[in-house]
Each structure stands twice: as C-alpha cells, then as structure tokens.
N, C-alpha and C. Protein backbone atom coordinates (compact mmCIF):
# COMPACT_ATOMS: atom_id res chain seq x y z
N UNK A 1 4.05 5.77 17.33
CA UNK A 1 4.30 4.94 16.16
C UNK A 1 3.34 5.30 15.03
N UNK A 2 3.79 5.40 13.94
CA UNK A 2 2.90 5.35 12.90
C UNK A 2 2.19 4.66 12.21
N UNK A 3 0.84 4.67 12.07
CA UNK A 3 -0.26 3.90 11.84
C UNK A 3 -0.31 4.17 10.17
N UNK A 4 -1.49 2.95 9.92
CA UNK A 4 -2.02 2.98 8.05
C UNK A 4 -2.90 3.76 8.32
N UNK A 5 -3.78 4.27 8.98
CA UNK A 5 -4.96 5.46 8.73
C UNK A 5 -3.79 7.10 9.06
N UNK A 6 -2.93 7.21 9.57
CA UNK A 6 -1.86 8.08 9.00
C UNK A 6 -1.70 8.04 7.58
N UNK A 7 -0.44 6.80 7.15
CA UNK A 7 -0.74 6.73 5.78
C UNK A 7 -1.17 7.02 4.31
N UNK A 8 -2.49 6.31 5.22
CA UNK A 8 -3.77 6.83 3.65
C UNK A 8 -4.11 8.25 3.80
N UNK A 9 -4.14 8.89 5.20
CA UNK A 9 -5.14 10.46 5.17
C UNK A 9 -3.64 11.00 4.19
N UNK A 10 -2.75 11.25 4.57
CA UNK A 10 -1.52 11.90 3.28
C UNK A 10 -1.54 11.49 2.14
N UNK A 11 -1.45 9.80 1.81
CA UNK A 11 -1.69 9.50 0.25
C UNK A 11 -2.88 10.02 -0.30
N UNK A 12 -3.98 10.23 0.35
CA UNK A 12 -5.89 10.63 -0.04
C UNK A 12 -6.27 9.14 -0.26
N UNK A 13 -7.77 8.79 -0.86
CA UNK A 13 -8.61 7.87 -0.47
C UNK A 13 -8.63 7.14 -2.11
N UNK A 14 -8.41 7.93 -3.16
CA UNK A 14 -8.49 7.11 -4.62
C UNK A 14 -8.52 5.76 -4.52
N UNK A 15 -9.57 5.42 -5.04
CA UNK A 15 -9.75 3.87 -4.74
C UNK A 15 -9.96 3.43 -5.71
N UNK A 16 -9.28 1.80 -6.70
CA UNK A 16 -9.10 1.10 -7.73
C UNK A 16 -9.61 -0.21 -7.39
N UNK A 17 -10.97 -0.73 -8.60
CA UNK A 17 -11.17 -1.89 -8.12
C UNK A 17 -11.51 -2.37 -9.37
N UNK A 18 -11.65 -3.79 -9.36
CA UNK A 18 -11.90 -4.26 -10.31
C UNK A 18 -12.98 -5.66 -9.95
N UNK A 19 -13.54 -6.21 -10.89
CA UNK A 19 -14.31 -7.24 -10.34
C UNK A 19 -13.64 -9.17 -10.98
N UNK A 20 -13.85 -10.11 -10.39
CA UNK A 20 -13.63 -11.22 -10.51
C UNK A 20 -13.71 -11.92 -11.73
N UNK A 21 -14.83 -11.23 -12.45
CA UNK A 21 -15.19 -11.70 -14.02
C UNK A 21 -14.85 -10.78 -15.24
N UNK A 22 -13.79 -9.52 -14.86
CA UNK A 22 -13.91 -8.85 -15.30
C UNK A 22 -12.59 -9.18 -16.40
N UNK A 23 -12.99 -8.83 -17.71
CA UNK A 23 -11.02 -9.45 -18.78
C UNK A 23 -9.70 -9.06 -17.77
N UNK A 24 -9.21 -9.71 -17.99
CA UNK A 24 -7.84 -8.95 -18.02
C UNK A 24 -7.68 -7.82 -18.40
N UNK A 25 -7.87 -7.67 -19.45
CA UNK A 25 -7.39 -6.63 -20.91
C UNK A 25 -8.21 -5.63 -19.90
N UNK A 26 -8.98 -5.21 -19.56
CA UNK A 26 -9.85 -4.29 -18.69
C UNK A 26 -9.32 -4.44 -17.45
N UNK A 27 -8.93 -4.71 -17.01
CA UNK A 27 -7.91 -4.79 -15.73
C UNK A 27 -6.66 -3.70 -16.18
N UNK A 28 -5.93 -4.25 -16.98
CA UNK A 28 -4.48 -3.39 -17.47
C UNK A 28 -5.09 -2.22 -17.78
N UNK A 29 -5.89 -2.21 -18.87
CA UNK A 29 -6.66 -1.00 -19.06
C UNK A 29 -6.75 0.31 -17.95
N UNK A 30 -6.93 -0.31 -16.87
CA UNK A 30 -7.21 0.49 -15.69
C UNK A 30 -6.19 1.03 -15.34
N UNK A 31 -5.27 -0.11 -14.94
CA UNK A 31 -4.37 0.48 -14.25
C UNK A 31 -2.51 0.80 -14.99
N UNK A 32 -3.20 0.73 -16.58
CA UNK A 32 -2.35 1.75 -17.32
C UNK A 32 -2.69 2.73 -16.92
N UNK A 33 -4.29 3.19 -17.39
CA UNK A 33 -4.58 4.43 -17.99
C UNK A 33 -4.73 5.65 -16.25
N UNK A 34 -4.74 4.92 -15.35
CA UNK A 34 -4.32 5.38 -13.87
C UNK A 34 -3.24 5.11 -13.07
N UNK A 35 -2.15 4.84 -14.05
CA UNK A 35 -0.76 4.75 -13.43
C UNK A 35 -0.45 3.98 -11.81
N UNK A 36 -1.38 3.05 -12.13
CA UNK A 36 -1.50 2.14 -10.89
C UNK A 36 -0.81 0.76 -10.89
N UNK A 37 -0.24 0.34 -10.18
CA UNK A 37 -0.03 -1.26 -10.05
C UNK A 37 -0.47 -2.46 -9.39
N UNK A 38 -2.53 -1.88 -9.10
CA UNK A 38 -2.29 -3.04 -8.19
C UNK A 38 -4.08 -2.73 -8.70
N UNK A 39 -4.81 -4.16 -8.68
CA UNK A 39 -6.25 -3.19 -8.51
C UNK A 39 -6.91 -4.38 -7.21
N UNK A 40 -7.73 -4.05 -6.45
CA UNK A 40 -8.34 -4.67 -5.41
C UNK A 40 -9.34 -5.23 -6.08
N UNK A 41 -9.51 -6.48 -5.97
CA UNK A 41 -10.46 -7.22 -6.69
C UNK A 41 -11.92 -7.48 -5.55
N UNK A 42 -13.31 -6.93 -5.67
CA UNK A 42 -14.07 -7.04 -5.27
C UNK A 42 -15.33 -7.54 -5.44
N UNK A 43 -16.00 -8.07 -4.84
CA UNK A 43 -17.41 -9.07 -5.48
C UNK A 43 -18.38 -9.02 -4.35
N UNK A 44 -19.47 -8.36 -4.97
CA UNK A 44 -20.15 -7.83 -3.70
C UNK A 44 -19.90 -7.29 -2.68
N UNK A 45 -19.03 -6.51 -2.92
CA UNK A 45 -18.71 -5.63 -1.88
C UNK A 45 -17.51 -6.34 -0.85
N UNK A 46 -16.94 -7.56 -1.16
CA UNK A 46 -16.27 -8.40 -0.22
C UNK A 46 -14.94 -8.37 -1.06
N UNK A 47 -13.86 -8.27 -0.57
CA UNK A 47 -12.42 -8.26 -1.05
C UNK A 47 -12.30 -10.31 -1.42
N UNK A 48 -11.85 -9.79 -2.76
CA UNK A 48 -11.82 -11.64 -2.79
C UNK A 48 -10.46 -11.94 -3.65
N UNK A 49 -10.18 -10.81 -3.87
CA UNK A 49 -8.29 -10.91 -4.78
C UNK A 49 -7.77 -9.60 -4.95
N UNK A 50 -6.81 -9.73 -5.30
CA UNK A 50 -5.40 -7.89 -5.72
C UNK A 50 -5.07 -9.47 -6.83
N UNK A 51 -4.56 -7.51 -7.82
CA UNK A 51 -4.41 -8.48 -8.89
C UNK A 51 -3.40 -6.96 -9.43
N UNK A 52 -2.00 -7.79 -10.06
CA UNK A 52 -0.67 -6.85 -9.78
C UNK A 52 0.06 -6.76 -10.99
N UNK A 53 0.79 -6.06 -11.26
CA UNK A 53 1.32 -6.32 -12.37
C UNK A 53 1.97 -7.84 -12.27
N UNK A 54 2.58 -8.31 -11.32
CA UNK A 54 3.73 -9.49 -11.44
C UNK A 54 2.47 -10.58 -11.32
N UNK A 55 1.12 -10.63 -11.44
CA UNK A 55 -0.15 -11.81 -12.45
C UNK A 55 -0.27 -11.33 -13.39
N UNK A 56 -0.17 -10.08 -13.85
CA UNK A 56 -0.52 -9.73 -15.06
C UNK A 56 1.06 -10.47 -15.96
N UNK A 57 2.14 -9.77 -15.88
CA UNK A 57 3.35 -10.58 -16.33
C UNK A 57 3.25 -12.04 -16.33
N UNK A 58 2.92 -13.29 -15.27
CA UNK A 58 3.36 -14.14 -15.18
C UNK A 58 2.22 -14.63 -16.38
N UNK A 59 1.17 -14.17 -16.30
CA UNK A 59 0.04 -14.55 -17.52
C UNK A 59 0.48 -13.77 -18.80
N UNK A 60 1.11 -13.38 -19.00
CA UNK A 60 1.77 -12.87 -20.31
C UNK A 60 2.46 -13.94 -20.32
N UNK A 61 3.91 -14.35 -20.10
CA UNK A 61 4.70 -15.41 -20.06
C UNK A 61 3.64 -16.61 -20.43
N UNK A 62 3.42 -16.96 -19.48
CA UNK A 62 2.58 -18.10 -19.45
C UNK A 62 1.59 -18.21 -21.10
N UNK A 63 0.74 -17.19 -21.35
CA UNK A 63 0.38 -17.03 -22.82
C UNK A 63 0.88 -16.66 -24.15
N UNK A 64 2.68 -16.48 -24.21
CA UNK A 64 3.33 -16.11 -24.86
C UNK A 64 2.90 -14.51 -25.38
N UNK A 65 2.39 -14.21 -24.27
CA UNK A 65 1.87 -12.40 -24.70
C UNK A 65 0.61 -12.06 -24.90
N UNK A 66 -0.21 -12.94 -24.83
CA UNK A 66 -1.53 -13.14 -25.50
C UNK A 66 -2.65 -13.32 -23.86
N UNK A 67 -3.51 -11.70 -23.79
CA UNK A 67 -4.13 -12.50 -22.37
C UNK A 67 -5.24 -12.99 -23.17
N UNK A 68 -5.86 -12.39 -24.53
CA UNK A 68 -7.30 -13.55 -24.86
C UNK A 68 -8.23 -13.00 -23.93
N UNK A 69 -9.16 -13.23 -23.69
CA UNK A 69 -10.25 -13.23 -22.76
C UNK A 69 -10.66 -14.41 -21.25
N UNK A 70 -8.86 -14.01 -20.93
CA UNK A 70 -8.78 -14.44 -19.67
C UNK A 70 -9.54 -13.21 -18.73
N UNK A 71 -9.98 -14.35 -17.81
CA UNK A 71 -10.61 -13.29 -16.72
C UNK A 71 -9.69 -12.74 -15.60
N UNK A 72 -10.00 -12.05 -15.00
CA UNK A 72 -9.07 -11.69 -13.30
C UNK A 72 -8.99 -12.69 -12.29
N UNK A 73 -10.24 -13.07 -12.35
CA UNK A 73 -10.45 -14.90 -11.28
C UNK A 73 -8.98 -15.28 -11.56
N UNK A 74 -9.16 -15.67 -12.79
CA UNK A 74 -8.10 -16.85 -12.81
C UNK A 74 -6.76 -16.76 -12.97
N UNK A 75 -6.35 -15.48 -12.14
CA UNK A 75 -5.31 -14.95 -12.30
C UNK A 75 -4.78 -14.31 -11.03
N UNK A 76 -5.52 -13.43 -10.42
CA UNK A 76 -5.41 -13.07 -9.19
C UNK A 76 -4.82 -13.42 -7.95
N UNK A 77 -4.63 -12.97 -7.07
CA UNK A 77 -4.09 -13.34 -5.98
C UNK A 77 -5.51 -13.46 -5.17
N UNK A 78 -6.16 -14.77 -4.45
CA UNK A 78 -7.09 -14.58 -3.92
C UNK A 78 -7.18 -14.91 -2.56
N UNK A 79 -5.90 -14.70 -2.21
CA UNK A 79 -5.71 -14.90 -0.53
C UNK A 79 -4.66 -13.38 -0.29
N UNK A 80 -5.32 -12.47 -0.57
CA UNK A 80 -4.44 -11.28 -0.42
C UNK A 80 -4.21 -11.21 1.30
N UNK A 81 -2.92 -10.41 1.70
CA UNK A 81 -2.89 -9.99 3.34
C UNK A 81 -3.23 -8.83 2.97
N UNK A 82 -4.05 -8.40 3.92
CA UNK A 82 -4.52 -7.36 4.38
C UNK A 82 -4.01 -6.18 5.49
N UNK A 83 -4.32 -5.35 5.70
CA UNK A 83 -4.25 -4.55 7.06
C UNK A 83 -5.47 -4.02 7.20
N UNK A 84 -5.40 -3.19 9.00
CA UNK A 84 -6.75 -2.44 9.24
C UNK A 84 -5.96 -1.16 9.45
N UNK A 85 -6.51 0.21 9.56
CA UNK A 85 -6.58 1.28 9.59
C UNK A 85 -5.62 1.76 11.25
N UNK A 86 -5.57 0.67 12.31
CA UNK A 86 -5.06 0.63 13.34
C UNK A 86 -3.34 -0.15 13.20
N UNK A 87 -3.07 -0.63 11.44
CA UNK A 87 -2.02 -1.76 11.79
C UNK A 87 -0.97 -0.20 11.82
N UNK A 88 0.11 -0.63 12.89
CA UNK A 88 1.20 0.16 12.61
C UNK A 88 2.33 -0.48 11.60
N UNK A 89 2.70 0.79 11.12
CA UNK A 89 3.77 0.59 10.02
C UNK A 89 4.53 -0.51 10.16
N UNK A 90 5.10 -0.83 10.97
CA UNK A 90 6.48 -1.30 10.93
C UNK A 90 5.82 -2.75 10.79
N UNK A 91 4.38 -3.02 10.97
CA UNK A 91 4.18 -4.59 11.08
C UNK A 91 3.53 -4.18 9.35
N UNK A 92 3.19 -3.32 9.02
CA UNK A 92 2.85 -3.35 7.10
C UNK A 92 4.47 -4.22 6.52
N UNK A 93 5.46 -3.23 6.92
CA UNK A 93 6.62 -2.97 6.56
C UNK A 93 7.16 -5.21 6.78
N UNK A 94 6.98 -5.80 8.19
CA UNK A 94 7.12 -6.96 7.79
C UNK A 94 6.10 -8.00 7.43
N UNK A 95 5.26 -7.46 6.82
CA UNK A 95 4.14 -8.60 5.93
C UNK A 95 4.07 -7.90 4.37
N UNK A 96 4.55 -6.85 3.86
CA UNK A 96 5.52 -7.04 2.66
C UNK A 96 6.22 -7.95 2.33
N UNK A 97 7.37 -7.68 3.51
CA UNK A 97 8.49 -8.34 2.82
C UNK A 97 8.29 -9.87 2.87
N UNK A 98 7.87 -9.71 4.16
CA UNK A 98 7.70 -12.30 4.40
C UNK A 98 6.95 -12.45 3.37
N UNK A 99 5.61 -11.98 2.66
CA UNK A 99 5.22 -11.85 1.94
C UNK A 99 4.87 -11.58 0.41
N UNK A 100 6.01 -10.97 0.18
CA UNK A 100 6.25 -10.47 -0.65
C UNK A 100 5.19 -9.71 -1.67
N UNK A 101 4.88 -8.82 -0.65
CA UNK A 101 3.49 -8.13 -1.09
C UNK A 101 3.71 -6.52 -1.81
N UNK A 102 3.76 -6.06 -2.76
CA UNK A 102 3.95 -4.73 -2.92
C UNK A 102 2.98 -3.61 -2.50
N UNK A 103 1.75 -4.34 -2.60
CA UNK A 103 0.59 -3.84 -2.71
C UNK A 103 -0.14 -4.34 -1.40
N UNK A 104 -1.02 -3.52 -0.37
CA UNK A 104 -1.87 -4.29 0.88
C UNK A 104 -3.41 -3.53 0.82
N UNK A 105 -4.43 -3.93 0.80
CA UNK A 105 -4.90 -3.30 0.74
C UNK A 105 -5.22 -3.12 2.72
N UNK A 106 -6.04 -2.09 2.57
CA UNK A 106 -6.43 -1.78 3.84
C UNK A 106 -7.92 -1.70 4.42
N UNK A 107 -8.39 -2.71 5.21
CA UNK A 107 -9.70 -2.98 5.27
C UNK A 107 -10.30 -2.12 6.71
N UNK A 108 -11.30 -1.96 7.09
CA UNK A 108 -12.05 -1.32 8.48
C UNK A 108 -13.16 -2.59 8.22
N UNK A 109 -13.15 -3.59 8.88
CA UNK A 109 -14.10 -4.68 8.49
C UNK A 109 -14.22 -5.00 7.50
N UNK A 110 -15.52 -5.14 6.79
CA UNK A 110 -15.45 -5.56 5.31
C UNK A 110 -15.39 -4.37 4.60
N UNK A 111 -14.87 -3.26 4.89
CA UNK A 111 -14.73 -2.36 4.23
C UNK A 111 -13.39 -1.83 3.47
N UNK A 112 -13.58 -1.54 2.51
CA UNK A 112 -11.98 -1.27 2.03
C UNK A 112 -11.40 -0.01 1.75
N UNK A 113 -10.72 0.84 2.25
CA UNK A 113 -10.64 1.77 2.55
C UNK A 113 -9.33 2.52 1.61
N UNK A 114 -8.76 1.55 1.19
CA UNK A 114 -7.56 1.86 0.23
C UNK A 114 -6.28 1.07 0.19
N UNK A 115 -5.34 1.51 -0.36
CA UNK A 115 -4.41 0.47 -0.99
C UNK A 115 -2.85 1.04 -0.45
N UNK A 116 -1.62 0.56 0.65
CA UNK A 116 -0.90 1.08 0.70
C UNK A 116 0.40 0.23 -0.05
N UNK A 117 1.02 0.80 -0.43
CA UNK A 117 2.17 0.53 -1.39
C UNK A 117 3.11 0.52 -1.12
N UNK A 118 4.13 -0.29 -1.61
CA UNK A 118 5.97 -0.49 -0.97
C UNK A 118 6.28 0.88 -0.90
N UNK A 119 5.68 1.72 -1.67
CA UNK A 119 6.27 2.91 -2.50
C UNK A 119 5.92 3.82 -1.49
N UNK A 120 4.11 3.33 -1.03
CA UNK A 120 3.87 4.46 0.33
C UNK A 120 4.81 4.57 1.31
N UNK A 121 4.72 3.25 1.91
CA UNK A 121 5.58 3.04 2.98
C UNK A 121 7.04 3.44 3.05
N UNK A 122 7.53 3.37 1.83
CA UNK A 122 9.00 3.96 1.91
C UNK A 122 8.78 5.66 2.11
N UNK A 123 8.15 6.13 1.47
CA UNK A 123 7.81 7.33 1.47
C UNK A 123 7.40 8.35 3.05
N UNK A 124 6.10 7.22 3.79
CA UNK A 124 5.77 7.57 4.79
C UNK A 124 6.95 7.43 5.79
N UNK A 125 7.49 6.50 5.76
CA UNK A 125 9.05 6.22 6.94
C UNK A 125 10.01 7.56 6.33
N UNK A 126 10.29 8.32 4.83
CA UNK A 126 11.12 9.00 4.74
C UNK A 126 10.72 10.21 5.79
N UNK A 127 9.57 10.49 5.09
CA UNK A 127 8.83 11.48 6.38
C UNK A 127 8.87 11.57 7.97
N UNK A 128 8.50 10.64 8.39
CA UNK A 128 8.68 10.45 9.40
C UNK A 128 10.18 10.62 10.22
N UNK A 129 11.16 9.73 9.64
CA UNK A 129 12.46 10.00 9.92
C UNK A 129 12.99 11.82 9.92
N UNK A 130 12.56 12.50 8.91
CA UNK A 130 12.72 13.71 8.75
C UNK A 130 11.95 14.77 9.92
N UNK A 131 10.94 13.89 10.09
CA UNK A 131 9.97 15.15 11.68
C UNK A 131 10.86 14.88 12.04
N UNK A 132 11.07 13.27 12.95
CA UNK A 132 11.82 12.90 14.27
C UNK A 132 13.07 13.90 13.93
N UNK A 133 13.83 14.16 13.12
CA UNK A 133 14.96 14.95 12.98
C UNK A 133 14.82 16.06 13.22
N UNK A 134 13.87 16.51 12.44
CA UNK A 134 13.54 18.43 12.67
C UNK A 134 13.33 18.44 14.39
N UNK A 135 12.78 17.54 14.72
CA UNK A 135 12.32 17.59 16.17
C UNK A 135 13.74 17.48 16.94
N UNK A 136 14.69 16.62 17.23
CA UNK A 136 15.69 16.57 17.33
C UNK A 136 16.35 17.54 17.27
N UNK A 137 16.61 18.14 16.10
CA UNK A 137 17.30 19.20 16.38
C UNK A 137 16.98 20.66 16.79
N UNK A 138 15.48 20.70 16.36
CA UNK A 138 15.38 22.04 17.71
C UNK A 138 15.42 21.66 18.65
N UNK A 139 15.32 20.55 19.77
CA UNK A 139 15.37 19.86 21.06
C UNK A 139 17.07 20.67 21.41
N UNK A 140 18.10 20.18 20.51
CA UNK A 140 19.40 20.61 20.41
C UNK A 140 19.56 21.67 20.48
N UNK A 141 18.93 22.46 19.64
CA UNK A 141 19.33 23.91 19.56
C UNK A 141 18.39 24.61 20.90
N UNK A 142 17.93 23.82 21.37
CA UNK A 142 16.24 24.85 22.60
C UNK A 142 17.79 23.95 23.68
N UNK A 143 18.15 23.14 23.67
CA UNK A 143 19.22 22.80 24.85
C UNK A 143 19.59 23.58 25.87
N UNK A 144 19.24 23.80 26.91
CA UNK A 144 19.89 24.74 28.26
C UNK A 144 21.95 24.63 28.05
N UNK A 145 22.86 25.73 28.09
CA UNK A 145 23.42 25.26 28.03
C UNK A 145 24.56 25.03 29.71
N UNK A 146 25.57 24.46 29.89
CA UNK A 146 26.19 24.44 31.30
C UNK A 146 25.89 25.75 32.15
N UNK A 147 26.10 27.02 31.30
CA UNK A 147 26.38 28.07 31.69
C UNK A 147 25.19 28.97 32.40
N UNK A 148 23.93 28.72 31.27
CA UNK A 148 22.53 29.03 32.13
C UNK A 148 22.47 28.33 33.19
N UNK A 149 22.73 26.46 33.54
CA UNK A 149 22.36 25.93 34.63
C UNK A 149 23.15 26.43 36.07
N UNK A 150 24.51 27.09 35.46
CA UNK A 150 25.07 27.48 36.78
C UNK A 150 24.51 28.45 37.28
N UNK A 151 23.91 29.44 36.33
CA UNK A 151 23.16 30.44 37.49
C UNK A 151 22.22 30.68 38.15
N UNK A 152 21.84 29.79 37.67
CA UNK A 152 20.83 28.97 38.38
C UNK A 152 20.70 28.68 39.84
C-alpha cells in the first residue's frame, strides 16, 4: 500500500509556512507569488492552523474585498487534520473528503515535514494505478503458455 512518506519523497520537501500574527495580505503574498494554496501556520515551532485559499475567500466576502490588517489567527483553520509519514493513502484519501480538506499537512511528531494535496494524491494514485498495470501486463506477457506446460 502506499504511504505519505512515498508521497512527499516524489513531490520533494518545499515547505510553506506562515506565522499566527502574520497579515493576511502577507499570507496571499506568499502563496501567490509560490503558486501555492495552502500555507501551514506555525508558532514556535508547533502547527497551530493551515490557512487556504477557501479563508482567504470567505474573508474577502465577509470584508467586501477588503482584508485591512487582518491577521492569519483570525482566520485560519486551527484545528487542522493532520497525517504522519506512516498514514497510508487511502486513509489521506478518506479524511479529505469527510473533511473536506484539500490541503493535510504531514507531521513526524511535532515535526512538520510537508504538505500533501488533493492534487498530490490524485496524482500519486494515477501513478500507482499505472505501475500496478505495467506490472500486470508483463506478468501477461512473461505468462507460461498451455503449450510450454504440456511439455513439461
């Protein structure tokens, strides 16, 4: 089965964070100018929110467009789900969705190790499906066929 420390070693380790007091406006900042959608919110070294585009949107709405010198605190998601480096996919795959999480980050204790994405995960399962196939079908084609076993 495929694991999140699979995962991340193919995505690489780039890691996006941001801190609790930090603007908004410096938040987006970030993760415009790094084509990111999610940043891991950290405070002393301890995961304490993800903060996504869909807080960044709902605080647009909510301010008629205007973030002002709102902070990340007060915006954030600060009960993020998590994974560890041991979760296998398919349990990422249902604490997305019950969840409705795009973004997970991925912890080794209090450590945070990186960020896997709806986008990974679809990606890593395309892969995967494609070995199991390649594998499959040389299995097929390496096949003994009736004719070797009779002379057998």
């Amino acid at each position: 089965m495929l694991k999140v420390s699979e995962i991340l070693r193919v995505k690489g380790n780039t890691l996006f964070t941001g801190r609790p007091d930090m603007p908004v406006m410096e938040a987006i900042r970030t993760m415009s100018e790094n084509d990111i959608g999610s940043l891991v919110i950290m405070d002393h070294g301890t995961l304490v929110g993800m903060l996504t585009f869909r807080e960044v949107i709902r605080l647009l709405q909510d301010k008629n467009g205007q973030v002002g010198d709102t902070t990340v605190r007060s915006v954030m998601d600060d009960a993020p789900v998590s994974v560890t480096p041991n979760t296998l996919a398919n349990e990422v795959q249902r604490l997305m969705l019950e969840k409705h999480s795009r973004y997970v980050p991925v912890m080794d204790g209090p450590t945070l190790l990186g960020v896997i994405s709806f986008y990974d995960m679809a990606q890593a399962i395309v892969a995967a499906q494609q070995f199991e196939n390649n594998m499959l079908k040389a299995y097929i084609r390496d096949w003994p066929s009736d004719h070797t076993e009779n002379q057998n």
